[in-house]
PDB file of N, CA and C in Angstrom:
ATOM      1  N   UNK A   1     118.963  52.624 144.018  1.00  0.00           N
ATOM      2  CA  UNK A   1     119.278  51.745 142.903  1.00  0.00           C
ATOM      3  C   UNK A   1     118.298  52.044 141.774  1.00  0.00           C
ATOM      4  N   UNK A   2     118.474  52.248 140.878  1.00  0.00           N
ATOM      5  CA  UNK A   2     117.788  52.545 139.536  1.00  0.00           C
ATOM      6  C   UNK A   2     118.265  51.812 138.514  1.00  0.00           C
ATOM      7  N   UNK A   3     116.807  50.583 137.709  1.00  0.00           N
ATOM      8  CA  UNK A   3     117.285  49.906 136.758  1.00  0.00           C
ATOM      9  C   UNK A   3     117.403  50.304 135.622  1.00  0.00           C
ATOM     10  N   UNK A   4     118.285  50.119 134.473  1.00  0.00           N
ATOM     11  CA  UNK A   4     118.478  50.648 133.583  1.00  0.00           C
ATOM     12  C   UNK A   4     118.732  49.786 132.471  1.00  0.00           C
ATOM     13  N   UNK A   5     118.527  50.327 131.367  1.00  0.00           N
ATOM     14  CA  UNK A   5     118.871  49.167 130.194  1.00  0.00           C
ATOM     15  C   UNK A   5     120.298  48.665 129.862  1.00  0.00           C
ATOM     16  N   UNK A   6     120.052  46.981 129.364  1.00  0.00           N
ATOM     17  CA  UNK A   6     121.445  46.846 129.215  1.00  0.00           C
ATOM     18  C   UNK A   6     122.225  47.696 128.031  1.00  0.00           C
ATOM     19  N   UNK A   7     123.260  47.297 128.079  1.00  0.00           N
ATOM     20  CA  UNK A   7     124.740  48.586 127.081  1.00  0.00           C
ATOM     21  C   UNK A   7     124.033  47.719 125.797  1.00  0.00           C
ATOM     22  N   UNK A   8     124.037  48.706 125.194  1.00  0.00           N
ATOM     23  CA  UNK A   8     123.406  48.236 123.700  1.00  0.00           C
ATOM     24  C   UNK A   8     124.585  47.021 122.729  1.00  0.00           C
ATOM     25  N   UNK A   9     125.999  46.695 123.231  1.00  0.00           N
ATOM     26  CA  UNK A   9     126.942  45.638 122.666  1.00  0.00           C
ATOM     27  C   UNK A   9     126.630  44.693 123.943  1.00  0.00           C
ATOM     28  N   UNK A  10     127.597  43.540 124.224  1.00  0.00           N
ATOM     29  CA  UNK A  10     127.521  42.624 124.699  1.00  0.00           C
ATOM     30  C   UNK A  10     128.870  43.114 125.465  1.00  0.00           C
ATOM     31  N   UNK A  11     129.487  43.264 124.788  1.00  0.00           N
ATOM     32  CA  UNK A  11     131.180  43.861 125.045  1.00  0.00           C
ATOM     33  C   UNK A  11     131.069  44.946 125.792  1.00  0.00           C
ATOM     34  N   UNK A  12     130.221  45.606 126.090  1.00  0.00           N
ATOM     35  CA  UNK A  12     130.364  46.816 126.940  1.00  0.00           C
ATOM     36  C   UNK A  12     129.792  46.205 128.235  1.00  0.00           C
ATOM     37  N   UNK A  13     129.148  45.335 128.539  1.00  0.00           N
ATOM     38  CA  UNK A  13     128.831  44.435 129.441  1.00  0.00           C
ATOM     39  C   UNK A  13     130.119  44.483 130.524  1.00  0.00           C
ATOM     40  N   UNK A  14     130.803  44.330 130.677  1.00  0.00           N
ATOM     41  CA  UNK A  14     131.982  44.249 131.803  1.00  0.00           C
ATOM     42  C   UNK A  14     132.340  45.776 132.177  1.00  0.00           C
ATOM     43  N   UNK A  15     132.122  45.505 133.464  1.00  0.00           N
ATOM     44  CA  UNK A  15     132.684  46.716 134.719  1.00  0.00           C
ATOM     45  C   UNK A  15     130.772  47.452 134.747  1.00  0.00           C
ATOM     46  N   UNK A  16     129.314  46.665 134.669  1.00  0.00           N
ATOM     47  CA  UNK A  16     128.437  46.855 134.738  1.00  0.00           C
ATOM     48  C   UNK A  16     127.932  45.933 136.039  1.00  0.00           C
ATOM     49  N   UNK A  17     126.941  46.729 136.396  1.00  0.00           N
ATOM     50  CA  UNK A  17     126.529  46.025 137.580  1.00  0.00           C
ATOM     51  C   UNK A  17     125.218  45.430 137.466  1.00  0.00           C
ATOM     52  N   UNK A  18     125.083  44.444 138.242  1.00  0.00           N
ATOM     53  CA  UNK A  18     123.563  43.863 137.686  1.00  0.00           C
ATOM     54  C   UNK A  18     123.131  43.585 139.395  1.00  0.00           C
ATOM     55  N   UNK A  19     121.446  43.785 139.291  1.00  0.00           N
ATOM     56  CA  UNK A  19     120.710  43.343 140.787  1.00  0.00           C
ATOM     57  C   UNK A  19     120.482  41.988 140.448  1.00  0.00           C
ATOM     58  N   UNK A  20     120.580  40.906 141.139  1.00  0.00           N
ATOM     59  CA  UNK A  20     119.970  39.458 140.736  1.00  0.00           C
ATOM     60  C   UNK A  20     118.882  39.364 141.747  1.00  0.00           C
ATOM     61  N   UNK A  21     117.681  39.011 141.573  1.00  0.00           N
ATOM     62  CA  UNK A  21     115.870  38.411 142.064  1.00  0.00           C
ATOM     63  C   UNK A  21     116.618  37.238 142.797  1.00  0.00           C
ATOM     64  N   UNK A  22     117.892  36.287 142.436  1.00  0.00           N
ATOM     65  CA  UNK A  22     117.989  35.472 143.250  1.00  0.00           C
ATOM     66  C   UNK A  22     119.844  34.629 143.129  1.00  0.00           C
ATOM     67  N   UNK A  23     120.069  33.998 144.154  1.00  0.00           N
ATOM     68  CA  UNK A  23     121.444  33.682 144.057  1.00  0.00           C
ATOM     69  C   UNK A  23     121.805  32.375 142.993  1.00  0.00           C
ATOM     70  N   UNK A  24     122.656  32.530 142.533  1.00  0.00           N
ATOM     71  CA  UNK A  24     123.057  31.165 140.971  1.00  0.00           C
ATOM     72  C   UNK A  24     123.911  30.557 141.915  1.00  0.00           C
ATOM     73  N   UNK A  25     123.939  29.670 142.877  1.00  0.00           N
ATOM     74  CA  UNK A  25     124.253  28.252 143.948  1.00  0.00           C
ATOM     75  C   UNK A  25     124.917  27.769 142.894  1.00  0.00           C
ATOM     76  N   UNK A  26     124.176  27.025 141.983  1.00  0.00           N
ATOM     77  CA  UNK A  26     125.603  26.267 140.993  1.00  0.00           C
ATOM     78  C   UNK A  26     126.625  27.234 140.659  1.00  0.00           C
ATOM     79  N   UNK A  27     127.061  28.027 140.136  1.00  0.00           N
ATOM     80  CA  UNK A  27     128.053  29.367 139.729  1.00  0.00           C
ATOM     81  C   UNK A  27     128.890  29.606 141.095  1.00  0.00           C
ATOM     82  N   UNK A  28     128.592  29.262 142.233  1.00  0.00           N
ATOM     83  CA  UNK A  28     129.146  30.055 143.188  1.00  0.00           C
ATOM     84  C   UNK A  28     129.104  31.383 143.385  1.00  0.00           C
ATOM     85  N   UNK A  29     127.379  31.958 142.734  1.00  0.00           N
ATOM     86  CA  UNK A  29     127.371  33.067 143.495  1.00  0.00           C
ATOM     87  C   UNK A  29     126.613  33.189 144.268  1.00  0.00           C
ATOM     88  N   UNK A  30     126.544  33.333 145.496  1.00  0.00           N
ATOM     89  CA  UNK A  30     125.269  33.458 146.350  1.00  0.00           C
ATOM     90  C   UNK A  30     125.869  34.769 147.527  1.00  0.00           C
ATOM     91  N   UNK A  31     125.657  35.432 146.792  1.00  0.00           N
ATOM     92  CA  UNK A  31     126.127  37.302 147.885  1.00  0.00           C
ATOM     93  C   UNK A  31     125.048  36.755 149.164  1.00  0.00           C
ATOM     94  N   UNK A  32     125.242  37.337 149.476  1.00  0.00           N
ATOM     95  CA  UNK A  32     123.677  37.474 151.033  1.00  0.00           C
ATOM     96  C   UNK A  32     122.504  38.073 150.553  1.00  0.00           C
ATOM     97  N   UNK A  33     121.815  37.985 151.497  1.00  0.00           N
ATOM     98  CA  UNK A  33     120.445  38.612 150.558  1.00  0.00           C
ATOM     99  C   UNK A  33     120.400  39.955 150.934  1.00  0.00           C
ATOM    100  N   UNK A  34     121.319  40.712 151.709  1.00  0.00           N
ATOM    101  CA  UNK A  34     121.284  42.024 151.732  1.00  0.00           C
ATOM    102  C   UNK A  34     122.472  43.116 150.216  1.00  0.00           C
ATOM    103  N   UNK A  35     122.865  41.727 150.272  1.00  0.00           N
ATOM    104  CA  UNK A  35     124.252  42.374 148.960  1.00  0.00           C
ATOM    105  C   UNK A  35     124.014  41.673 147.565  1.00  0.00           C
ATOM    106  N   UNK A  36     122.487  41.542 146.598  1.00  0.00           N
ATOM    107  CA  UNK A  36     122.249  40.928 145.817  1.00  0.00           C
ATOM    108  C   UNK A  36     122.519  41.926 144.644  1.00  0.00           C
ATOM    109  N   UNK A  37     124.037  42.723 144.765  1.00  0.00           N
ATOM    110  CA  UNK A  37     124.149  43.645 143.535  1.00  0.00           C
ATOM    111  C   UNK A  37     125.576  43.088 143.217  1.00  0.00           C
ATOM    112  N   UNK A  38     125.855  42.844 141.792  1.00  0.00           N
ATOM    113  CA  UNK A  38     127.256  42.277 141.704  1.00  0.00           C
ATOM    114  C   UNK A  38     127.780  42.864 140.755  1.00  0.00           C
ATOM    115  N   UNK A  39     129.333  42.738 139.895  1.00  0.00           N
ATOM    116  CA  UNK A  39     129.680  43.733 138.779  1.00  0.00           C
ATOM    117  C   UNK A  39     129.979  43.059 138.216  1.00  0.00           C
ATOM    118  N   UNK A  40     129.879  42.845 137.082  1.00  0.00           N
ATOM    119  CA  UNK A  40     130.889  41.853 135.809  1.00  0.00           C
ATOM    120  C   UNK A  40     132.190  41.949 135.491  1.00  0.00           C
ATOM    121  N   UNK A  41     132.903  40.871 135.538  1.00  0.00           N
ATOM    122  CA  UNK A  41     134.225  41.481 135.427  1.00  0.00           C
ATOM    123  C   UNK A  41     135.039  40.834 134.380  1.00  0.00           C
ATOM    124  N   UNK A  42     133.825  39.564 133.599  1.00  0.00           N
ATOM    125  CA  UNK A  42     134.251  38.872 132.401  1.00  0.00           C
ATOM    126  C   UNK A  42     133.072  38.140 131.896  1.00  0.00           C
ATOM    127  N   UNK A  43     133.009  38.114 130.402  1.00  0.00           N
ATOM    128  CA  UNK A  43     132.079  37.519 129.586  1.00  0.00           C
ATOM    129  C   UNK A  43     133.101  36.302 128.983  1.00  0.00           C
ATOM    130  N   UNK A  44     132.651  34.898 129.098  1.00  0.00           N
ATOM    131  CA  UNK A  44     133.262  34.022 128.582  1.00  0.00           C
ATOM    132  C   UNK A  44     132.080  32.529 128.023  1.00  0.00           C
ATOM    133  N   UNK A  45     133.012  31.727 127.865  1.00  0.00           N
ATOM    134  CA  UNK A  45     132.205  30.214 127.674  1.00  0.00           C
ATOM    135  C   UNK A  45     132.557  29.512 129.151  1.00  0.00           C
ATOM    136  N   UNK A  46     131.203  29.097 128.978  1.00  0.00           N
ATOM    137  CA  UNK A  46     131.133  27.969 130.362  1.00  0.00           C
ATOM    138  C   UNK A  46     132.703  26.929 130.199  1.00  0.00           C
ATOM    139  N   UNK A  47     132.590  26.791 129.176  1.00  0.00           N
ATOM    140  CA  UNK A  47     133.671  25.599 128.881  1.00  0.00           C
ATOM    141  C   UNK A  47     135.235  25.956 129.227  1.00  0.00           C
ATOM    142  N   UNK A  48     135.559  27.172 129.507  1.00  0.00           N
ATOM    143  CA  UNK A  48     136.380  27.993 129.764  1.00  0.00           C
ATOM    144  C   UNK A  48     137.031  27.677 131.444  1.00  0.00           C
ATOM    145  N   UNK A  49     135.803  27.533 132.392  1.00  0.00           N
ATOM    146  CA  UNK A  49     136.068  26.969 133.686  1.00  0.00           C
ATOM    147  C   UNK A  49     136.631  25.947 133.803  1.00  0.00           C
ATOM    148  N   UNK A  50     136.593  25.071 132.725  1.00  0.00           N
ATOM    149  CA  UNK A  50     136.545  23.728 132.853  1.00  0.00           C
ATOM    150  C   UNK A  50     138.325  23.305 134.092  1.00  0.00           C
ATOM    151  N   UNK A  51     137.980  22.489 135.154  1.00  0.00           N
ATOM    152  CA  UNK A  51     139.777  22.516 136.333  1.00  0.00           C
ATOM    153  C   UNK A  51     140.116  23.523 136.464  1.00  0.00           C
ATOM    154  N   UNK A  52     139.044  24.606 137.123  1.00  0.00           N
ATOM    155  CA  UNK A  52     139.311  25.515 138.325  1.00  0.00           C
ATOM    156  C   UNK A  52     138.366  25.531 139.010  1.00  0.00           C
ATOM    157  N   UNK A  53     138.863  26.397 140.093  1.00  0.00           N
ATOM    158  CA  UNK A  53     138.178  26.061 141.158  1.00  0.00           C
ATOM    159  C   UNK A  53     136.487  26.280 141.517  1.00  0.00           C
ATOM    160  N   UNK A  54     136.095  27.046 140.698  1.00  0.00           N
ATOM    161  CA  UNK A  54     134.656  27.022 140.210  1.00  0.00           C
ATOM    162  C   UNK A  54     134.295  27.032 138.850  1.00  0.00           C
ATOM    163  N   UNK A  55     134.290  25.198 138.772  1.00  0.00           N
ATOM    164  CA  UNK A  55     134.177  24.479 137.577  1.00  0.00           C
ATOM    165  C   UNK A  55     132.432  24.826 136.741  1.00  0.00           C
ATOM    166  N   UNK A  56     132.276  25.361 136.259  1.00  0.00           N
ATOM    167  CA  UNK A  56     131.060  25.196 135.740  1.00  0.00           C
ATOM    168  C   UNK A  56     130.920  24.958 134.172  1.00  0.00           C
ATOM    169  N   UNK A  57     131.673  24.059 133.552  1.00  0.00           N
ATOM    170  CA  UNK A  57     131.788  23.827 132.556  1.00  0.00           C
ATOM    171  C   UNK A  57     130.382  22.476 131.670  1.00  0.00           C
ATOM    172  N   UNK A  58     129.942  21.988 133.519  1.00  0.00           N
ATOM    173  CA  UNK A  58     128.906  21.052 133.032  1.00  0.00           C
ATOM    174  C   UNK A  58     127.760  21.535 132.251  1.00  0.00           C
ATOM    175  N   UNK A  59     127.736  22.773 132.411  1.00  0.00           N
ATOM    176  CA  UNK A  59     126.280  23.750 131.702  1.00  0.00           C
ATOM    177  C   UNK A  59     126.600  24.258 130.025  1.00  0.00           C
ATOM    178  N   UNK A  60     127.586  23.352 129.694  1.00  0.00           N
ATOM    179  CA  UNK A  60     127.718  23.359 128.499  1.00  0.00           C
ATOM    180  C   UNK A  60     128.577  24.790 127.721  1.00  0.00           C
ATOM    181  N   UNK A  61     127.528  24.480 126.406  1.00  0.00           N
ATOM    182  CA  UNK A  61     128.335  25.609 125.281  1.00  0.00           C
ATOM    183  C   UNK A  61     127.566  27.456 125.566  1.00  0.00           C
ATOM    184  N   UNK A  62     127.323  27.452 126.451  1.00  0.00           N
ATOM    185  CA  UNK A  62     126.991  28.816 127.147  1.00  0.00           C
ATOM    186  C   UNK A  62     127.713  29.932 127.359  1.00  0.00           C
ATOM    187  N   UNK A  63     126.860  30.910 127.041  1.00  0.00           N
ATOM    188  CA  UNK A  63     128.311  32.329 127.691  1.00  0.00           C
ATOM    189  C   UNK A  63     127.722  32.541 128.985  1.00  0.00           C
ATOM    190  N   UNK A  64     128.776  32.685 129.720  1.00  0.00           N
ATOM    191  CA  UNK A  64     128.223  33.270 130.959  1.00  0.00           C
ATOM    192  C   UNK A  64     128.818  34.314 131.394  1.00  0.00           C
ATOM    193  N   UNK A  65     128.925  35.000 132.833  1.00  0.00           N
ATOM    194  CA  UNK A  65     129.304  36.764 133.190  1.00  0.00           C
ATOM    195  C   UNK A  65     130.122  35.838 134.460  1.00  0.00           C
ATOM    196  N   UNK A  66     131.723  36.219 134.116  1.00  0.00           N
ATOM    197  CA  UNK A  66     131.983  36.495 135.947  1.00  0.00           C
ATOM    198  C   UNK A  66     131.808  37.282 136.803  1.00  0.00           C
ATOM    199  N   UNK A  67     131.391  37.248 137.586  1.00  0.00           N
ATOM    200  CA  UNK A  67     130.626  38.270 139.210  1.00  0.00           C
ATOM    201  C   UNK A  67     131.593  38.560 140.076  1.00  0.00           C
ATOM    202  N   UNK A  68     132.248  39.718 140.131  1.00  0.00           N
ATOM    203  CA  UNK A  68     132.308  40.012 142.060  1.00  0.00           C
ATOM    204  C   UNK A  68     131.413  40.998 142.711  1.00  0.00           C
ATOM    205  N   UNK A  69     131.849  40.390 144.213  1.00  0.00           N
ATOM    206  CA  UNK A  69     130.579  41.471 144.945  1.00  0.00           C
ATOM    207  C   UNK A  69     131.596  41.529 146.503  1.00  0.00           C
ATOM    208  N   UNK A  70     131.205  42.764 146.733  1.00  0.00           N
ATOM    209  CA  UNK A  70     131.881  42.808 148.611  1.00  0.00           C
ATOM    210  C   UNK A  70     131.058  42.196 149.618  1.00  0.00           C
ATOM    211  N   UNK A  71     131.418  41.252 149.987  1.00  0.00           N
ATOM    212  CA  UNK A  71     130.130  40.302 151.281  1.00  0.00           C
ATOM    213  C   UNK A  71     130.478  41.275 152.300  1.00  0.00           C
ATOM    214  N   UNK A  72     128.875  41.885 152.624  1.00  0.00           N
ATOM    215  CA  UNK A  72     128.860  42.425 153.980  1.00  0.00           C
ATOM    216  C   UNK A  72     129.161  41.934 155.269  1.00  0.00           C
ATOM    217  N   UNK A  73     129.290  40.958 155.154  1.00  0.00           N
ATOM    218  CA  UNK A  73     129.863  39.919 156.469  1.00  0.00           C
ATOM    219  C   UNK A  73     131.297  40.033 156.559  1.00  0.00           C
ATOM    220  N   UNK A  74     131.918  39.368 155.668  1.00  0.00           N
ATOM    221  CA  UNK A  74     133.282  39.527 156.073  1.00  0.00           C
ATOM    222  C   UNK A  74     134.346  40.681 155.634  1.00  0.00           C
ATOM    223  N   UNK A  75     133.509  41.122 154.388  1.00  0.00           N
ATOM    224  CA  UNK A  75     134.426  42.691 154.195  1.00  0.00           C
ATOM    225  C   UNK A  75     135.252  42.152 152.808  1.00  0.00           C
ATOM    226  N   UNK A  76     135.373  41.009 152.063  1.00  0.00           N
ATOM    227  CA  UNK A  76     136.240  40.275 151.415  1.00  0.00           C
ATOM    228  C   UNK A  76     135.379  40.233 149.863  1.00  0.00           C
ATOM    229  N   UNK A  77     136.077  40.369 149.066  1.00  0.00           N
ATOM    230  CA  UNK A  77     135.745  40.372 147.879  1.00  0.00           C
ATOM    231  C   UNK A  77     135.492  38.536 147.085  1.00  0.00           C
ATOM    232  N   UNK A  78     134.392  38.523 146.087  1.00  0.00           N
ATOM    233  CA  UNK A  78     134.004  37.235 146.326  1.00  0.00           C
ATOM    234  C   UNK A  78     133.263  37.156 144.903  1.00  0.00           C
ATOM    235  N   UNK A  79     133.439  35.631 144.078  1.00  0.00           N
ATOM    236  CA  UNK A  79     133.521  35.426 142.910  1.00  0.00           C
ATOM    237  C   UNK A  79     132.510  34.628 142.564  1.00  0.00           C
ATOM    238  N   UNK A  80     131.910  34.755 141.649  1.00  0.00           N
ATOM    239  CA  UNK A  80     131.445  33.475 140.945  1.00  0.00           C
ATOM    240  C   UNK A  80     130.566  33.824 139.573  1.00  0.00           C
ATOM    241  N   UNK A  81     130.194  32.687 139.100  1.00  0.00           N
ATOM    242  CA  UNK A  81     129.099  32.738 137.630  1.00  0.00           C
ATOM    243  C   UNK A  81     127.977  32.868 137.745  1.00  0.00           C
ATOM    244  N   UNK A  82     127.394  33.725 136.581  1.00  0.00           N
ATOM    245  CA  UNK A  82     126.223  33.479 136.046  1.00  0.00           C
ATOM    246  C   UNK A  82     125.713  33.105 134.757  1.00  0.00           C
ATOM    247  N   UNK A  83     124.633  32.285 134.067  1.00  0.00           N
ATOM    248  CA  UNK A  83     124.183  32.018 133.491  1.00  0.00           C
ATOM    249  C   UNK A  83     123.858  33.742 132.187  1.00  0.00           C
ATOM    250  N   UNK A  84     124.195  33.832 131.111  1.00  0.00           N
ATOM    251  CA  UNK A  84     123.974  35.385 130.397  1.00  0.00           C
ATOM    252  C   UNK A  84     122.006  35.086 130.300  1.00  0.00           C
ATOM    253  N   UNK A  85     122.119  34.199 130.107  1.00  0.00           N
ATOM    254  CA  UNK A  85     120.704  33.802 129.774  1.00  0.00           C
ATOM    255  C   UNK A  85     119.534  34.225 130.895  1.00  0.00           C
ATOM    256  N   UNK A  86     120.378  34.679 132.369  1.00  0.00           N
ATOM    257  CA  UNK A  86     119.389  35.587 132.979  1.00  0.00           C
ATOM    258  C   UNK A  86     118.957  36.733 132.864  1.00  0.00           C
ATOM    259  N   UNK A  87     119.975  37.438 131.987  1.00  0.00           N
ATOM    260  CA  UNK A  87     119.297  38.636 131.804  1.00  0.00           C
ATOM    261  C   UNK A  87     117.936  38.791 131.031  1.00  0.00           C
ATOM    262  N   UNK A  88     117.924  37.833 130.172  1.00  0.00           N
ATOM    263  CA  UNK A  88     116.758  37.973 129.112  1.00  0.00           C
ATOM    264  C   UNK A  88     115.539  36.928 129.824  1.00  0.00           C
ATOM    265  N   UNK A  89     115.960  36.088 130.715  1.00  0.00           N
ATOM    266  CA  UNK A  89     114.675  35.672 131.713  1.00  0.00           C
ATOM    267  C   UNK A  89     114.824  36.493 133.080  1.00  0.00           C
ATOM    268  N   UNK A  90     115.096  37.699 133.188  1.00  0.00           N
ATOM    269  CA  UNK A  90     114.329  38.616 134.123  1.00  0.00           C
ATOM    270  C   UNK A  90     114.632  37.772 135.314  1.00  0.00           C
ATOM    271  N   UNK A  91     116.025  37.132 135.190  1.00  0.00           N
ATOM    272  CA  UNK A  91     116.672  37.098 137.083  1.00  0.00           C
ATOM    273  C   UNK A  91     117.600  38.098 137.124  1.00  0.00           C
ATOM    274  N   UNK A  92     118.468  38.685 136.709  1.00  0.00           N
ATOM    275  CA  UNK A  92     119.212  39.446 136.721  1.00  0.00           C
ATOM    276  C   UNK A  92     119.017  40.794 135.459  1.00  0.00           C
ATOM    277  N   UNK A  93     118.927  42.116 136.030  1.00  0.00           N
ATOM    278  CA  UNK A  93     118.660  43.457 135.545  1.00  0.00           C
ATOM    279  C   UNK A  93     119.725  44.189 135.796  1.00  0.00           C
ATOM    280  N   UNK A  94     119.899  45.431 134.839  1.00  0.00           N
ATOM    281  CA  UNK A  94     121.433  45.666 134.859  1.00  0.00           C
ATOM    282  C   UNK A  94     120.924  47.444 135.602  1.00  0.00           C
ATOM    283  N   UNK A  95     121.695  47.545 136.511  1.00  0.00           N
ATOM    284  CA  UNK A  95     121.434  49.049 137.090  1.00  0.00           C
ATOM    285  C   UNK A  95     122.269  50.033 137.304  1.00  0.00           C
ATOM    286  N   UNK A  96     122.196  51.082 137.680  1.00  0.00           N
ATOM    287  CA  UNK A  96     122.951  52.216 137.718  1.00  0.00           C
ATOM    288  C   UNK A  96     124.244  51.797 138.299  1.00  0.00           C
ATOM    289  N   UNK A  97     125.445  52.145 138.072  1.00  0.00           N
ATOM    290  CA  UNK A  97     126.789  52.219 138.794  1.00  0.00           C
ATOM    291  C   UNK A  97     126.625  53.280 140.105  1.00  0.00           C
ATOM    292  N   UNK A  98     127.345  52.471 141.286  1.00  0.00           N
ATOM    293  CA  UNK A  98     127.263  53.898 142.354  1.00  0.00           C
ATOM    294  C   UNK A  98     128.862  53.791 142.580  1.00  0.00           C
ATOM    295  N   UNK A  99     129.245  55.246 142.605  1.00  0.00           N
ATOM    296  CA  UNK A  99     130.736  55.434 142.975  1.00  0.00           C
ATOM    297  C   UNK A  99     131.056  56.076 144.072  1.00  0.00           C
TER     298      UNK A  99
END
């Protein structure tokens, strides 16, 4: 894994992968701690969740990243939010793509 700088737009942000230091429990993401690498697969407003099934609209007027990641446990592909505001407090770093 090699960290690397984020895409110099915001918009190039999706189909990037980021390591997270730790799991976002409110967002519904918590990979395992062996699978703490996830990919972006949408930049939106918190307010955007608002009556689905991972509501996180209480965190206000925020952008946040939707996440998937493959859980090594069950083999199943698996969703949730993060806060954008981790990247720039150094919980989440954006790293190399592996194909």
């Amino acid at each position: 894994m090699k960290v690397i700088d984020a895409p110099k737009y915001k918009n190039d942000w999706v189909g990037s992968r980021l390591a997270l230091k730790e799991n976002c429990i409110e967002g519904g993401l918590t990979p395992l701690p062996q699978a703490l690498t996830v990919r972006i697969t949408r930049r939106m407003n918190a307010r955007e969740t608002m009556h689905s099934a991972q509501d996180v609209s209480r965190w206000g007027e925020v952008r946040i990243l939707k996440c998937i990641w493959k859980c090594p446990a069950c083999e199943a592909m698996h969703s949730g939010y993060l806060p954008e505001s981790w990247i720039e407090e150094g919980k989440a770093f954006f790293i190399e793509r592996k194909y």
